[in-house]
PDB file of N, CA and C in Angstrom:
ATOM      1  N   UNK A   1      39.484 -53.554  52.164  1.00  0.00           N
ATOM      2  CA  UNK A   1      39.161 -53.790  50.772  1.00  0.00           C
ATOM      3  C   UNK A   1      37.769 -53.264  50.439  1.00  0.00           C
ATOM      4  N   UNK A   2      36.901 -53.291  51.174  1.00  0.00           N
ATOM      5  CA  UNK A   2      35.454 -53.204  51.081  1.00  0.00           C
ATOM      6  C   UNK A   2      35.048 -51.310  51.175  1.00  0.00           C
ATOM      7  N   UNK A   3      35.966 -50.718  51.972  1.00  0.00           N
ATOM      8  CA  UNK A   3      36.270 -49.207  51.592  1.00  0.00           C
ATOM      9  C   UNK A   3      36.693 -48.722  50.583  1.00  0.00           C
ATOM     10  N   UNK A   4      37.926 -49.652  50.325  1.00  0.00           N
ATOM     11  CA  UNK A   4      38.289 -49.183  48.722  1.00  0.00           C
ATOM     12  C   UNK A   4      37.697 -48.908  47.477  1.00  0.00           C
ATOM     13  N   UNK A   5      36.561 -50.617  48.056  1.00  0.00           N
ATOM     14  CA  UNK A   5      35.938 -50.491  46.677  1.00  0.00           C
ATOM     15  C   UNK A   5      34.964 -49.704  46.733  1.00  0.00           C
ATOM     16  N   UNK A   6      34.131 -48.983  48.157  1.00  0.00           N
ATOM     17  CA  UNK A   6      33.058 -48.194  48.369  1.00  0.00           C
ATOM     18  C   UNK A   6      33.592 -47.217  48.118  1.00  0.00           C
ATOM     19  N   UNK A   7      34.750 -46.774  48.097  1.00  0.00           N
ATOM     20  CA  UNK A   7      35.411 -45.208  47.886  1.00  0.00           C
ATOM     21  C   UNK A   7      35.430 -44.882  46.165  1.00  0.00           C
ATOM     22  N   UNK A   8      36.068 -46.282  45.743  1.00  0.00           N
ATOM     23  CA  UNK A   8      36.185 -46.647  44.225  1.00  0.00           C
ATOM     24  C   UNK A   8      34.765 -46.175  43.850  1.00  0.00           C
ATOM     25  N   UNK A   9      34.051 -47.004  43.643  1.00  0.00           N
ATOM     26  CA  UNK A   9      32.261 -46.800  43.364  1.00  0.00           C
ATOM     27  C   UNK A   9      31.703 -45.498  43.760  1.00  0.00           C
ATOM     28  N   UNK A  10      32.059 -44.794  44.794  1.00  0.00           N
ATOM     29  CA  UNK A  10      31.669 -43.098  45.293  1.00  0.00           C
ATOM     30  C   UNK A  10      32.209 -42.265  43.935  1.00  0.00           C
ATOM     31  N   UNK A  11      33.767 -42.594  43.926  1.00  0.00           N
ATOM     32  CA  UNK A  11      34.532 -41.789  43.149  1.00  0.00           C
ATOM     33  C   UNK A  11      33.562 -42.101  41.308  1.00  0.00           C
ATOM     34  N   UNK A  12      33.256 -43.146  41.335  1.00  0.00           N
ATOM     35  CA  UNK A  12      32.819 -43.530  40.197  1.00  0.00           C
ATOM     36  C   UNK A  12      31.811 -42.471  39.730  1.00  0.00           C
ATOM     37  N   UNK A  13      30.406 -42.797  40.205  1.00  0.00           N
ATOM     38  CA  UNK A  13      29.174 -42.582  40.824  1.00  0.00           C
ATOM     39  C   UNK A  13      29.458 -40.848  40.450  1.00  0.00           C
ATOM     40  N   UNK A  14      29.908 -40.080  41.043  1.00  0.00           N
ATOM     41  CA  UNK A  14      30.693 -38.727  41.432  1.00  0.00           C
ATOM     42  C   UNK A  14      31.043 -38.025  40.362  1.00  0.00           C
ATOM     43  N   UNK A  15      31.897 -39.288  39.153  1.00  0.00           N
ATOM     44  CA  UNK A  15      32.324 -38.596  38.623  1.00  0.00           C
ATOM     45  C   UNK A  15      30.989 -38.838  37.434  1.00  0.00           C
ATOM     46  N   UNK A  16      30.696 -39.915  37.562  1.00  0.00           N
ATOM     47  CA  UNK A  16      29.279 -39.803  36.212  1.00  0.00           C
ATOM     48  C   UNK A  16      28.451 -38.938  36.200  1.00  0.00           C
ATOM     49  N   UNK A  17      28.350 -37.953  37.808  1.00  0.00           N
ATOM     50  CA  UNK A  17      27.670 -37.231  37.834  1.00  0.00           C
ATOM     51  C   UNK A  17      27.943 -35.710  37.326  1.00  0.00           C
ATOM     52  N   UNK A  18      29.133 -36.081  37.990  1.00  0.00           N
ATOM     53  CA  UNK A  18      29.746 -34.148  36.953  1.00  0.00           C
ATOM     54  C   UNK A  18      29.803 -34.465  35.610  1.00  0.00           C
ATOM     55  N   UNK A  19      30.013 -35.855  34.872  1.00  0.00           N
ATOM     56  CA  UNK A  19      29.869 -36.046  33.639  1.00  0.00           C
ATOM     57  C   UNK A  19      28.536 -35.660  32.950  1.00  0.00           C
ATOM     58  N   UNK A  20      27.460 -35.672  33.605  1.00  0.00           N
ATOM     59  CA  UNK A  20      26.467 -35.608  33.220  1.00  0.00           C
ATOM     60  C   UNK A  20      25.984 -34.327  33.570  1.00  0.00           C
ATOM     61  N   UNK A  21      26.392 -34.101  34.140  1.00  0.00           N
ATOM     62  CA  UNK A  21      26.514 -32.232  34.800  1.00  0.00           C
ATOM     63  C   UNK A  21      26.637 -31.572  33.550  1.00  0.00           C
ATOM     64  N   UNK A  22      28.270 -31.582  32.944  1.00  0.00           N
ATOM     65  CA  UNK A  22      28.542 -31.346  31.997  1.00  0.00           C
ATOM     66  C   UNK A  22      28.263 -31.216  30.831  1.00  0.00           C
ATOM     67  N   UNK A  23      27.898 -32.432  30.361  1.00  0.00           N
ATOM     68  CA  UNK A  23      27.138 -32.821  29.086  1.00  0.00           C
ATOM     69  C   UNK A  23      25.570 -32.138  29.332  1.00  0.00           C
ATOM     70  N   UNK A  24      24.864 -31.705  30.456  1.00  0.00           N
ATOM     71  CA  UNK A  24      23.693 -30.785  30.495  1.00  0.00           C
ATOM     72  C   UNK A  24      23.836 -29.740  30.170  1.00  0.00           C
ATOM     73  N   UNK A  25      24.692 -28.990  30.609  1.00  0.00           N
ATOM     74  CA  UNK A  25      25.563 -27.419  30.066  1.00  0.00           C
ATOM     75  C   UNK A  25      26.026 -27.193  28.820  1.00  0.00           C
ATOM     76  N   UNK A  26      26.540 -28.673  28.069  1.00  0.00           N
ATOM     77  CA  UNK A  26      27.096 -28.435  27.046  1.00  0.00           C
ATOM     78  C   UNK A  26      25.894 -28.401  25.713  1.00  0.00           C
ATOM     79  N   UNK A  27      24.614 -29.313  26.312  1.00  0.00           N
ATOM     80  CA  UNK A  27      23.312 -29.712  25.723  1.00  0.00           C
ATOM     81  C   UNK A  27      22.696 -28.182  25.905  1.00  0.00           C
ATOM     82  N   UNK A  28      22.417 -27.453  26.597  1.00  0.00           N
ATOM     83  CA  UNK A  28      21.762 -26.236  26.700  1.00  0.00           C
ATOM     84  C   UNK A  28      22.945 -25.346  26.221  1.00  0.00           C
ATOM     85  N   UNK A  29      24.235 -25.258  25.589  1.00  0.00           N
ATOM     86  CA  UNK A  29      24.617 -24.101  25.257  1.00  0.00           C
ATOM     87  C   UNK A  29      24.455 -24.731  23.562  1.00  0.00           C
ATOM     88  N   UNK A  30      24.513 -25.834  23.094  1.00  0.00           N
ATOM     89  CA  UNK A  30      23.956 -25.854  21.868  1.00  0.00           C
ATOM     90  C   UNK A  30      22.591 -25.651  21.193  1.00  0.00           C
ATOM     91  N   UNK A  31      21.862 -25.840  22.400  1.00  0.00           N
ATOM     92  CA  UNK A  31      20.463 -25.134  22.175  1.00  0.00           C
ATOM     93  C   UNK A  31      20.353 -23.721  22.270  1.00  0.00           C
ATOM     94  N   UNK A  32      21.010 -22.950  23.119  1.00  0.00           N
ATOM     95  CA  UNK A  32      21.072 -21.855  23.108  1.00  0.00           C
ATOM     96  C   UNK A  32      21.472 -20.772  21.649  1.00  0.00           C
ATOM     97  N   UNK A  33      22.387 -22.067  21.169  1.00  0.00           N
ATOM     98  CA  UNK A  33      23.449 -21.042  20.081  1.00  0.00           C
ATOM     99  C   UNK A  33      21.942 -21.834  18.746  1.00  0.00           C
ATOM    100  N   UNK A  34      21.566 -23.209  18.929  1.00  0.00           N
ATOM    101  CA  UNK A  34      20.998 -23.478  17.564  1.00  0.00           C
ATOM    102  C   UNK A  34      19.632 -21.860  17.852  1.00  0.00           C
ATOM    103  N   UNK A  35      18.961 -22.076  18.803  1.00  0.00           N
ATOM    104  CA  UNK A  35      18.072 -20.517  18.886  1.00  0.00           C
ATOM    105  C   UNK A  35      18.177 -19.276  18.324  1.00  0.00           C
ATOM    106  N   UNK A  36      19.665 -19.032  18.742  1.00  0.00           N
ATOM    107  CA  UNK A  36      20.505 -17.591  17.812  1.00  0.00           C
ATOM    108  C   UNK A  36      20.500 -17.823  16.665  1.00  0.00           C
ATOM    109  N   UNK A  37      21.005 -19.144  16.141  1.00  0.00           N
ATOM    110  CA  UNK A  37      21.217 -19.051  15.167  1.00  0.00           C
ATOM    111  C   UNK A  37      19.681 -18.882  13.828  1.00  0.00           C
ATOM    112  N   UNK A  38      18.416 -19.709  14.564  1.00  0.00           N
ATOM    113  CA  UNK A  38      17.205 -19.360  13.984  1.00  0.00           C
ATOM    114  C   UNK A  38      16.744 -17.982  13.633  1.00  0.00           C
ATOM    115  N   UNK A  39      17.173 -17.794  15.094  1.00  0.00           N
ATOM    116  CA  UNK A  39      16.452 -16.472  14.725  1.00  0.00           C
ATOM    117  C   UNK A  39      17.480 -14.914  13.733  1.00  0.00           C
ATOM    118  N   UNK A  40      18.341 -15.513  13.699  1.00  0.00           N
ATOM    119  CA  UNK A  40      19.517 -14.825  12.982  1.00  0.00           C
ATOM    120  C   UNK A  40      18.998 -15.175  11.342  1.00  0.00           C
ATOM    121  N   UNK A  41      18.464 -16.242  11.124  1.00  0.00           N
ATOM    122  CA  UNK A  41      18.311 -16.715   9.887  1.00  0.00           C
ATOM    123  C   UNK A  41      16.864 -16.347   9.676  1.00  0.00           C
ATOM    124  N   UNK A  42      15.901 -15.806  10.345  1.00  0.00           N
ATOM    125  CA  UNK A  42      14.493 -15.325  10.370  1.00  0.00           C
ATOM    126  C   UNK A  42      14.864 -13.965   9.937  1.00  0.00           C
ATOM    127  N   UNK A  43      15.886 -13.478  10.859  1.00  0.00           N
ATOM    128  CA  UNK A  43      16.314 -12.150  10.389  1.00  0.00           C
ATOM    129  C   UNK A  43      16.314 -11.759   8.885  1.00  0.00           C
ATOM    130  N   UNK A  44      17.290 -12.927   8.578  1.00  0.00           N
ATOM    131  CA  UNK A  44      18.115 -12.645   7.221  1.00  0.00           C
ATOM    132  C   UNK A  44      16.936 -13.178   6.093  1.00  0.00           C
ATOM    133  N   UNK A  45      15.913 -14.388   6.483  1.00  0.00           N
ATOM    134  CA  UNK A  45      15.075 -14.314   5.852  1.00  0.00           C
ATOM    135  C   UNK A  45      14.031 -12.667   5.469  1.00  0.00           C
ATOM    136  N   UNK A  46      13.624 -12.436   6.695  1.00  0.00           N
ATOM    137  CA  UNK A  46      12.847 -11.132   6.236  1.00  0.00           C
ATOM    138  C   UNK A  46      13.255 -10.129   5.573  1.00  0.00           C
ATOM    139  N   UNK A  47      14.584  -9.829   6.003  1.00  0.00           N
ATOM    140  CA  UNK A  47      15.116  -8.608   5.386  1.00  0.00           C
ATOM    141  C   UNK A  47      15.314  -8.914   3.635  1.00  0.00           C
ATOM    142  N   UNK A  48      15.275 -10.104   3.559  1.00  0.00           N
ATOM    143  CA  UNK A  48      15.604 -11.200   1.911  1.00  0.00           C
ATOM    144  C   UNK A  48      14.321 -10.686   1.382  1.00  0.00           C
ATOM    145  N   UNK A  49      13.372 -10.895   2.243  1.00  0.00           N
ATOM    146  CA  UNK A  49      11.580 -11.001   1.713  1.00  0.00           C
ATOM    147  C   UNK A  49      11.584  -9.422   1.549  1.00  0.00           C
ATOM    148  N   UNK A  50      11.950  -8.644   2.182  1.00  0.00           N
ATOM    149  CA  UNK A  50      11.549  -7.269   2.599  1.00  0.00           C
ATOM    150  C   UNK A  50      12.187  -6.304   0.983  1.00  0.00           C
ATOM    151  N   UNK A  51      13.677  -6.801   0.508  1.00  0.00           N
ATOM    152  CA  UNK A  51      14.706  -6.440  -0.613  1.00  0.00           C
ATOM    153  C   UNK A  51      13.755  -7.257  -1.475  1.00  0.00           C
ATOM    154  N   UNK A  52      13.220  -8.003  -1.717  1.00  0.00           N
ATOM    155  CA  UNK A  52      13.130  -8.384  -2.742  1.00  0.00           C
ATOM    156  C   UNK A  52      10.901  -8.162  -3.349  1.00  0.00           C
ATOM    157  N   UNK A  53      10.750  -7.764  -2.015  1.00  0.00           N
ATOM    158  CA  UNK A  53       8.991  -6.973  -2.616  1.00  0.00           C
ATOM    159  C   UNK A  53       9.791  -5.631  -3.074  1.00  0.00           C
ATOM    160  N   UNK A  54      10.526  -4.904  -2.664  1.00  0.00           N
ATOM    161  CA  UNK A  54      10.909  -3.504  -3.072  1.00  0.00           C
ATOM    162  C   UNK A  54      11.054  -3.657  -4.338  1.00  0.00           C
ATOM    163  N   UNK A  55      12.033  -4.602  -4.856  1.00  0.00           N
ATOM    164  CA  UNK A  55      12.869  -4.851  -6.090  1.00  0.00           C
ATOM    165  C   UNK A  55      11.263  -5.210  -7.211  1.00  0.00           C
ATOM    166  N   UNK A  56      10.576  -6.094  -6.373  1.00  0.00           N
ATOM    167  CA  UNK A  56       9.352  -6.390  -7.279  1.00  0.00           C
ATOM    168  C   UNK A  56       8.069  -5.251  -7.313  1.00  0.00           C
ATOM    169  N   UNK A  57       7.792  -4.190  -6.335  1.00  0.00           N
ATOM    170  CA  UNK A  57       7.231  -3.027  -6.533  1.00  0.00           C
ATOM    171  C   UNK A  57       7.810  -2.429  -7.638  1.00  0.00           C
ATOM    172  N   UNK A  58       9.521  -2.185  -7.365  1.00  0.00           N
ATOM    173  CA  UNK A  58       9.813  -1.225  -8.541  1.00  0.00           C
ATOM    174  C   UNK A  58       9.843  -1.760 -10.420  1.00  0.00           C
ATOM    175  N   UNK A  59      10.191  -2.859 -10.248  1.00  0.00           N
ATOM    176  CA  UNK A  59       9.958  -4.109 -11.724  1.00  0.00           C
ATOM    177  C   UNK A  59       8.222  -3.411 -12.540  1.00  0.00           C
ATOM    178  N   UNK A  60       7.434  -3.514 -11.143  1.00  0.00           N
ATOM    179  CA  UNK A  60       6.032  -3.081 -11.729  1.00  0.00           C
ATOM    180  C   UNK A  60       6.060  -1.737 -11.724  1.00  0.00           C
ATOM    181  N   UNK A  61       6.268  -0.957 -11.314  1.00  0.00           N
ATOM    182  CA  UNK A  61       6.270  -0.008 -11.464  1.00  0.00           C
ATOM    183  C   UNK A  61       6.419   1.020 -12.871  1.00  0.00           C
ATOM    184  N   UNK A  62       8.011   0.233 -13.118  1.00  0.00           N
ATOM    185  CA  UNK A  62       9.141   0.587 -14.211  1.00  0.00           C
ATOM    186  C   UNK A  62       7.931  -0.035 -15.586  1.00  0.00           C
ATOM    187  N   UNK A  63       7.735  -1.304 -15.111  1.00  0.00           N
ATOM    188  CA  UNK A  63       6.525  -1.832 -16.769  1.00  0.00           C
ATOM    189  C   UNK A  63       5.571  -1.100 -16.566  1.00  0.00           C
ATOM    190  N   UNK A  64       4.906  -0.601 -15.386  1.00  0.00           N
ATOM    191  CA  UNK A  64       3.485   0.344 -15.894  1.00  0.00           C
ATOM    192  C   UNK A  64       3.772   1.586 -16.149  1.00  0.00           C
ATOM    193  N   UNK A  65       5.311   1.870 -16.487  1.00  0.00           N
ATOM    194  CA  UNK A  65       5.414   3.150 -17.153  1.00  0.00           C
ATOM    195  C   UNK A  65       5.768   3.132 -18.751  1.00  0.00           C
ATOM    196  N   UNK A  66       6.492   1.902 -18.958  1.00  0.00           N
ATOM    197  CA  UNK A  66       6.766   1.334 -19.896  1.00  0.00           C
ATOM    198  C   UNK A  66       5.312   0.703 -21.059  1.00  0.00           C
ATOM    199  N   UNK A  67       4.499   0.208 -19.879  1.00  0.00           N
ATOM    200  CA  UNK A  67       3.027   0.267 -21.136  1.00  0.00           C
ATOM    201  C   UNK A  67       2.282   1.429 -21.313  1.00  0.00           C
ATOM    202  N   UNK A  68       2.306   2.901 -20.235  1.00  0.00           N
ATOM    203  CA  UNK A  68       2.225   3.838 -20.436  1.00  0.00           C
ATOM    204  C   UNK A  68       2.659   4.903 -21.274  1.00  0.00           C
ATOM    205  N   UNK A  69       3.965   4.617 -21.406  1.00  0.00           N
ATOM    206  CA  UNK A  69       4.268   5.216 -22.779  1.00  0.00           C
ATOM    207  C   UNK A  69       4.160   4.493 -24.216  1.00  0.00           C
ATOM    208  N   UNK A  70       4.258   3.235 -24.091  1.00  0.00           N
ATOM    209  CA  UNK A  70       3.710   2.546 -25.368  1.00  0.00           C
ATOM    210  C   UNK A  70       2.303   2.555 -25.661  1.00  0.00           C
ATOM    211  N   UNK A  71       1.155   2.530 -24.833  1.00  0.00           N
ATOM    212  CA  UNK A  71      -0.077   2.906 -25.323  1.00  0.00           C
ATOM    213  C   UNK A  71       0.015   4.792 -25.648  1.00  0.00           C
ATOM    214  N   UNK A  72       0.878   5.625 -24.954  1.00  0.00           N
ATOM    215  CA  UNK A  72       0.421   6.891 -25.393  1.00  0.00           C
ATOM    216  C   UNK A  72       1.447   7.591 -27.216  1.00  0.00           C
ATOM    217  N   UNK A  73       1.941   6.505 -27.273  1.00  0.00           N
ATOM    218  CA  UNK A  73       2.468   6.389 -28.552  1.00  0.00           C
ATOM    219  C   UNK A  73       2.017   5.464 -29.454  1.00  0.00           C
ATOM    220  N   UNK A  74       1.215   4.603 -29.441  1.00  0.00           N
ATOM    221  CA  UNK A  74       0.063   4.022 -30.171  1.00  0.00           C
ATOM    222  C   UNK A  74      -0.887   4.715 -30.296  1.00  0.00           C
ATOM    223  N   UNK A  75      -1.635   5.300 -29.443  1.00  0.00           N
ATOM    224  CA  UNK A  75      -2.714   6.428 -29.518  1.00  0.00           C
ATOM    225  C   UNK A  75      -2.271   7.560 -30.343  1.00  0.00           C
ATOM    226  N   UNK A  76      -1.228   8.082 -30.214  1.00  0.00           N
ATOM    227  CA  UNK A  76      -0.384   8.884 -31.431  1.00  0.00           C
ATOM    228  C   UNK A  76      -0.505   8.293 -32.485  1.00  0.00           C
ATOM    229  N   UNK A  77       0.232   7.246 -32.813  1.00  0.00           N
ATOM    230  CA  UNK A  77       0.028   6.905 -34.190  1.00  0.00           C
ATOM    231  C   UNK A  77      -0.870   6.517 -34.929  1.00  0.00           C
ATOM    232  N   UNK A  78      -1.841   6.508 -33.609  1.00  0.00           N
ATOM    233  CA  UNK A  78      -3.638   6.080 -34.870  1.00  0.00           C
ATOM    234  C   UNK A  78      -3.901   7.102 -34.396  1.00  0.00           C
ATOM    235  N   UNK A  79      -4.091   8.073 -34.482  1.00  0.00           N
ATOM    236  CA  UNK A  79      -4.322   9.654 -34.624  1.00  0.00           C
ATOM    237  C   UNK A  79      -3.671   9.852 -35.649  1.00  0.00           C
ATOM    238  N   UNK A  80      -2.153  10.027 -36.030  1.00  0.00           N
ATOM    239  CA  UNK A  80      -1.604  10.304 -36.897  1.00  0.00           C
ATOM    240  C   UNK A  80      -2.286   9.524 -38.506  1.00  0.00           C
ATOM    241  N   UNK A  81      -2.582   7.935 -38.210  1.00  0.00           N
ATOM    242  CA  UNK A  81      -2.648   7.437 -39.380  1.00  0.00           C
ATOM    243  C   UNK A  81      -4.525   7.299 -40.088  1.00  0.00           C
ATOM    244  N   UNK A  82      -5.519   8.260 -38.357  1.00  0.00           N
ATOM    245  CA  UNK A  82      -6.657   8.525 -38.958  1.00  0.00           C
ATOM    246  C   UNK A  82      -6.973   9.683 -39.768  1.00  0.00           C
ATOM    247  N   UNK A  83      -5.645  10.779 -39.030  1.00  0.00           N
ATOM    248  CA  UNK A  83      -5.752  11.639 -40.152  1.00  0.00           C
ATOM    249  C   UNK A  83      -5.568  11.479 -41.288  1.00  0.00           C
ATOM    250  N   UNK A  84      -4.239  10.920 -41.435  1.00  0.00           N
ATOM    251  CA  UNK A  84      -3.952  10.791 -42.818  1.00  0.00           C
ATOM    252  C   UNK A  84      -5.299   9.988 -43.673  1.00  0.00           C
ATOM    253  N   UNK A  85      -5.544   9.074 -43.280  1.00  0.00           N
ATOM    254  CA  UNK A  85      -6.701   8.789 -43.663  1.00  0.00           C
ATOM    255  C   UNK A  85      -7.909   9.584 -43.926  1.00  0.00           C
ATOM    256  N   UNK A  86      -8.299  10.526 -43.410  1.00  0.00           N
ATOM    257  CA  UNK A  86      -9.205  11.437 -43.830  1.00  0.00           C
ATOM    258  C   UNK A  86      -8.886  12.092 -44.464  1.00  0.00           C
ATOM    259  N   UNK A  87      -7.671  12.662 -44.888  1.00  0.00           N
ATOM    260  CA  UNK A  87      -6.956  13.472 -46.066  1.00  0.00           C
ATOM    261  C   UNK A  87      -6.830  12.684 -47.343  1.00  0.00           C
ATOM    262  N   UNK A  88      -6.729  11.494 -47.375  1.00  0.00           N
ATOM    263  CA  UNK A  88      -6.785  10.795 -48.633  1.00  0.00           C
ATOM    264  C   UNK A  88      -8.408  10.393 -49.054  1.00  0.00           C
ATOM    265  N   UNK A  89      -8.827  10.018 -47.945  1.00  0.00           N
ATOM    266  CA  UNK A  89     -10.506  10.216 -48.552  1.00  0.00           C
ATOM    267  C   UNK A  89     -10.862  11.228 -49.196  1.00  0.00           C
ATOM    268  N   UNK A  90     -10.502  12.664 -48.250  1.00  0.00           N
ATOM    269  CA  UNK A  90     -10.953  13.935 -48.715  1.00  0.00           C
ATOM    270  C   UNK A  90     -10.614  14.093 -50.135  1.00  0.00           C
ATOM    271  N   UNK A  91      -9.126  13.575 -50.249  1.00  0.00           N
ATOM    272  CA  UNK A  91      -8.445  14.357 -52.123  1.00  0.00           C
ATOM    273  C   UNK A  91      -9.682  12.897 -52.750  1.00  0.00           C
ATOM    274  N   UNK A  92      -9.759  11.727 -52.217  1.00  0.00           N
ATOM    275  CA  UNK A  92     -10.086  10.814 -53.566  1.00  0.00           C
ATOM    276  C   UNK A  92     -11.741  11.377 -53.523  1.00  0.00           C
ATOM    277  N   UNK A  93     -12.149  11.734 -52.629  1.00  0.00           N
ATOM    278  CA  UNK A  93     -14.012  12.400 -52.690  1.00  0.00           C
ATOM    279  C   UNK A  93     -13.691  13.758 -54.109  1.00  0.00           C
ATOM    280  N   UNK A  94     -12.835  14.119 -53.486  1.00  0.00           N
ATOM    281  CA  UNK A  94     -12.996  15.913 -54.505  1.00  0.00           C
ATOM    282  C   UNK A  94     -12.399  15.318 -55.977  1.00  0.00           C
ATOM    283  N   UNK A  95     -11.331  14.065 -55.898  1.00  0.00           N
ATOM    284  CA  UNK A  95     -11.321  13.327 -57.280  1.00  0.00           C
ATOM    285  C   UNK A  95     -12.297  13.017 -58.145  1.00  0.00           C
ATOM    286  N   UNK A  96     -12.625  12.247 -57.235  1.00  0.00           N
ATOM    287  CA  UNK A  96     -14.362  11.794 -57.577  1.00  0.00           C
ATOM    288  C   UNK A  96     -15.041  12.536 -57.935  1.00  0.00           C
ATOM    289  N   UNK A  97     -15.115  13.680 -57.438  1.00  0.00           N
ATOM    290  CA  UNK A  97     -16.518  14.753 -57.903  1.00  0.00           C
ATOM    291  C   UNK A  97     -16.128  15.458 -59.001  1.00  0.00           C
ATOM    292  N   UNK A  98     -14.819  15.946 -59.174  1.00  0.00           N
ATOM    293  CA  UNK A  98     -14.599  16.447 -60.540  1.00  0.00           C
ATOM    294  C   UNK A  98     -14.560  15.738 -61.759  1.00  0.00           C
ATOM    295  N   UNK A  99     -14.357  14.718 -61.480  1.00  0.00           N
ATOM    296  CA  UNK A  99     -14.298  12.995 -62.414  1.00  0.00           C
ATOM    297  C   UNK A  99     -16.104  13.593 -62.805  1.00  0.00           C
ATOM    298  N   UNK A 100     -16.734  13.455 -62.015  1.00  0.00           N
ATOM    299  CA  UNK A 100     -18.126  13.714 -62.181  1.00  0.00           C
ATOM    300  C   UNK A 100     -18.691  14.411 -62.771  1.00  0.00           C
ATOM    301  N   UNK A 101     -17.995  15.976 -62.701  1.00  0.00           N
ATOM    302  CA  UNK A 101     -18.089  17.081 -63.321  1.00  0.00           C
ATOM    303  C   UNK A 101     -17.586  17.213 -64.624  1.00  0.00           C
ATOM    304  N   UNK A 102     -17.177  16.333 -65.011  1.00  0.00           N
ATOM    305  CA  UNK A 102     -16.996  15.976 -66.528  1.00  0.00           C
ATOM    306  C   UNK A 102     -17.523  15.441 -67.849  1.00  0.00           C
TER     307      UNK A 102
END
């Protein structure tokens, strides 16, 4: 009886140990895969960060061409509207002076 139960208790003992064997292997292949999986997601982070400065270089880019042509078409049109302005001075001066000459 006293073998049995020492054989019993071996077998026990034995098997808690491959149990725990097990569950070590199974503990390091989920660490293994949570690792991949970080660094898979570092990946996908940078390349996220990397698409999206491009996308924001070109945004600025596209507006500093966009205020570039709107200031060089404002500068046009007060050119355009200083001339005109000096042409209406000019006729109301030579108005004036013949008004004078009268």
């Amino acid at each position: 009886m006293k073998i049995l139960i020492k054989s019993l208790l071996c077998t026990v003992f034995l098997s808690n140990i491959a149990f725990a064997d097990d569950l070590s292997q199974f503990n390091t292949q989920i660490q293994n895969q949570m690792k991949q999986m970080q660094t898979q997601q570092q990946q996908q982070v940078q390349q996220l960060n990397t698409q999206l400065q491009a996308q924001i270089k070109k945004v600025q880019a596209d507006l500093q061409q966009q205020i570039q042509t709107m200031n060089t078409q404002l500068q046009n049109q007060i050119k355009t509207t200083q001339s005109q302005l000096q042409t209406q001075i000019q006729t109301v001066n030579s108005q004036v002076q013949q008004l004078q000459k009268k």
